[in-house]
Every structure is written in C-alpha cells, then in structure tokens.
Protein backbone atom coordinates (compact mmCIF):
# COMPACT_ATOMS: atom_id res chain seq x y z
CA UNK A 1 0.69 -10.89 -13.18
CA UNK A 2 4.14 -12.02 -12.43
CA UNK A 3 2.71 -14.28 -9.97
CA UNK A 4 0.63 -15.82 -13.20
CA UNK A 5 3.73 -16.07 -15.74
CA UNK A 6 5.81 -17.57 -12.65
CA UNK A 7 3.21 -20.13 -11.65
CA UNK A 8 2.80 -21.29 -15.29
CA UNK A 9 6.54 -22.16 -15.65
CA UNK A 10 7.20 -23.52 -12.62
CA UNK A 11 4.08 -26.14 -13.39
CA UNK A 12 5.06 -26.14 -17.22
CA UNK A 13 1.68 -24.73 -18.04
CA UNK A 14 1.72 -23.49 -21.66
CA UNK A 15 -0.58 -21.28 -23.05
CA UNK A 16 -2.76 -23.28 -24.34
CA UNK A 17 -2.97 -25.61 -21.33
CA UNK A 18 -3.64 -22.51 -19.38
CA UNK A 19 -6.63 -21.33 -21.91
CA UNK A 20 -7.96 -24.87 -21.98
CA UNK A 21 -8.16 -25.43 -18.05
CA UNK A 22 -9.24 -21.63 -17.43
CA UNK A 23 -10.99 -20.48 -20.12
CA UNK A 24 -9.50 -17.45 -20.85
CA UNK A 25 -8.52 -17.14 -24.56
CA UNK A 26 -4.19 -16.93 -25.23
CA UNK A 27 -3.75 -14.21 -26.86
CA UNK A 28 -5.44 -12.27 -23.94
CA UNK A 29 -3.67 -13.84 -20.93
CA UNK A 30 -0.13 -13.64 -23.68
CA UNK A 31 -1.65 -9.89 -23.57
CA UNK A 32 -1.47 -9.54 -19.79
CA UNK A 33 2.30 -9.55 -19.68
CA UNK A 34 3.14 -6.10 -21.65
CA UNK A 35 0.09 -4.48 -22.14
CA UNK A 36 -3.22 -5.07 -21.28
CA UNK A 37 -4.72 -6.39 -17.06
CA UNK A 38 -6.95 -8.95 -16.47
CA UNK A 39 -10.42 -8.32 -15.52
CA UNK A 40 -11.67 -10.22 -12.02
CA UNK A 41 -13.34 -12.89 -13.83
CA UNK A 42 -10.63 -13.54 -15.89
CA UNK A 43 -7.84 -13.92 -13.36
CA UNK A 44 -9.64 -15.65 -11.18
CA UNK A 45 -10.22 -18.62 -13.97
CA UNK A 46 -6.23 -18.61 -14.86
CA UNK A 47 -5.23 -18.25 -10.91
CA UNK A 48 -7.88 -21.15 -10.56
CA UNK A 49 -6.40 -23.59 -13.25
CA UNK A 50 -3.14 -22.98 -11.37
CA UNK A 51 -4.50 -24.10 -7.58
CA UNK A 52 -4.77 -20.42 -6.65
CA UNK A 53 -6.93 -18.17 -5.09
CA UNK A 54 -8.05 -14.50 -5.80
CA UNK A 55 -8.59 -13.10 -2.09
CA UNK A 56 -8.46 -9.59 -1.62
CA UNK A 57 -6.45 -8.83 1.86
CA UNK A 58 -7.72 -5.88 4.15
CA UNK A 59 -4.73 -3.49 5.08
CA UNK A 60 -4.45 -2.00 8.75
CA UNK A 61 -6.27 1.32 8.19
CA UNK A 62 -9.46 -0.96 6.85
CA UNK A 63 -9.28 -2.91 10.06
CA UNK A 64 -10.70 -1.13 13.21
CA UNK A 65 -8.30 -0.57 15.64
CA UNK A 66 -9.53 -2.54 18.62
CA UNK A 67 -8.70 -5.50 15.92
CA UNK A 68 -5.40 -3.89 15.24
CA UNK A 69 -4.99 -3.56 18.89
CA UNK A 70 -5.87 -7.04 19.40
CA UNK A 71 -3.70 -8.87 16.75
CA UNK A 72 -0.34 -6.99 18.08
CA UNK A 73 0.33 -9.49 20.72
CA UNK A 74 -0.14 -12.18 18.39
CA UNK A 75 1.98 -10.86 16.26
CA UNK A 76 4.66 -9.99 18.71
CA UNK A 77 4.24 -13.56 19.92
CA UNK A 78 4.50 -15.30 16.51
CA UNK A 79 7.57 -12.72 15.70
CA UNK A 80 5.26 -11.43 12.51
CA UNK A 81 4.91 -7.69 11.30
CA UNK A 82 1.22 -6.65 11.38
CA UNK A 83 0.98 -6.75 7.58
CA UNK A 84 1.73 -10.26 8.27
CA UNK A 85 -0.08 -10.78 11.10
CA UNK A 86 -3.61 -9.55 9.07
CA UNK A 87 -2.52 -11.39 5.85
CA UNK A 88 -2.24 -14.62 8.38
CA UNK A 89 -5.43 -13.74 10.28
CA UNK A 90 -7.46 -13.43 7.08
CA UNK A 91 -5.91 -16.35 5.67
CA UNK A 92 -7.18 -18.20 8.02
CA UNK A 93 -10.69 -16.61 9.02
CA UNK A 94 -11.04 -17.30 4.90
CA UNK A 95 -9.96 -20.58 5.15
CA UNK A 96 -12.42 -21.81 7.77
CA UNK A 97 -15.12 -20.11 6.09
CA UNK A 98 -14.78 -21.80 3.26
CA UNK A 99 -14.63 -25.22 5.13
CA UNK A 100 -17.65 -24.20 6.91
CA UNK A 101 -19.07 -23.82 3.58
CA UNK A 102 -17.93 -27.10 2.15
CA UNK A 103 -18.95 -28.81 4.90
CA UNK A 104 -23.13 -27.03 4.97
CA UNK A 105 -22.79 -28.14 1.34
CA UNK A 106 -22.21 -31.79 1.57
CA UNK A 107 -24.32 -31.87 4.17
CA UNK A 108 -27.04 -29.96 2.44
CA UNK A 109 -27.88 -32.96 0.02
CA UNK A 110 -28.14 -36.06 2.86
CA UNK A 111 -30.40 -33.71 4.79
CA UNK A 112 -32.64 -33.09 2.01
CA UNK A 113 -32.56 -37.10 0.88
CA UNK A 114 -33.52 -38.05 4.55
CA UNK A 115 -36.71 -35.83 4.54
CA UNK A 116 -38.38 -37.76 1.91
C-alpha cells in the first residue's frame, strides 16, 4: 500500500482522481492506509490508473532448481542476487508475453476482415 499512497503523490493523484480513473470508491482506498487491504480486483484498478502492474513474482523455492541452477550464472554475470535475478527473469518472460499477446490481438481482427 505504500507503494499506492507514494505513487499518488508523486503524480499528484488525489483521491478523487484516483476513484474516478480506477473505480474504486475513496473512502475505501482512504481506508487502505490504517485499516482495512485491498482486495485483487480492487488494487489492481488503483495500481492500473497509476501505470502499474499487479504481477505476482515466484520466489526461489517455487522455481525448480535446474531453473535456479540455470539463472546463477546470469546472475553472477549481470552482478544481481537471485531474488533479483528471478524478479528480472519474470519481468521479462511477463513482458514478452504480454507483447505476444498484443500483437495475436491486433492481428486477430485483419485476419478475420481478410476472410470475408
């Protein structure tokens, strides 16, 4: 949540900017900062009306370790810790998957329009 409160003054995003663009009702997200959490669909509407993204990040032990194994030299390479090197290796892997899925999208409605 900090990450919220941060990113709205640092863009001078009031509260009711924030619940326009997202959403998400003020008193709730003025809630999130002493006592209640967001629920998933909620932050991901706020972090969305700020240009973020909601990606959950696998830690080592989810990885198997022939992956762990085979990120270490990257990371010794790039001078990274492995928490960094899997935050950076998901980053990207999500990154390109969701250009691959921009890009089937566009292309989704030409190919339909040149079958008729």
């Amino acid at each position: 949540m900090k990450l919220v409160f941060a990113e709205m003054r640092r863009q001078g995003q009031t509260y009711d900017a924030v619940e326009a663009g997202s959403g998400v009702n003020r008193p709730t997200i003025k809630a999130w900062r002493h006592k209640n959490r967001p629920n998933l669909d909620s932050i991901e509407a706020v972090l969305g009306h700020l240009n973020f993204e909601f990606v959950p990040l696998p830690t080592r032990r989810a990885l198997a370790p022939e992956i762990v194994e085979a990120l270490r030299p990257i990371a010794e390479r790039l001078d990274l810790t492995m928490p960094e090197a899997i935050r950076l290796t998901a980053e990207v892997a999500y990154r390109e998957h969701h250009m691959k899925a921009l890009r089937q999208s566009d292309e989704a409605p030409a190919a339909s329009g040149a079958a008729g």
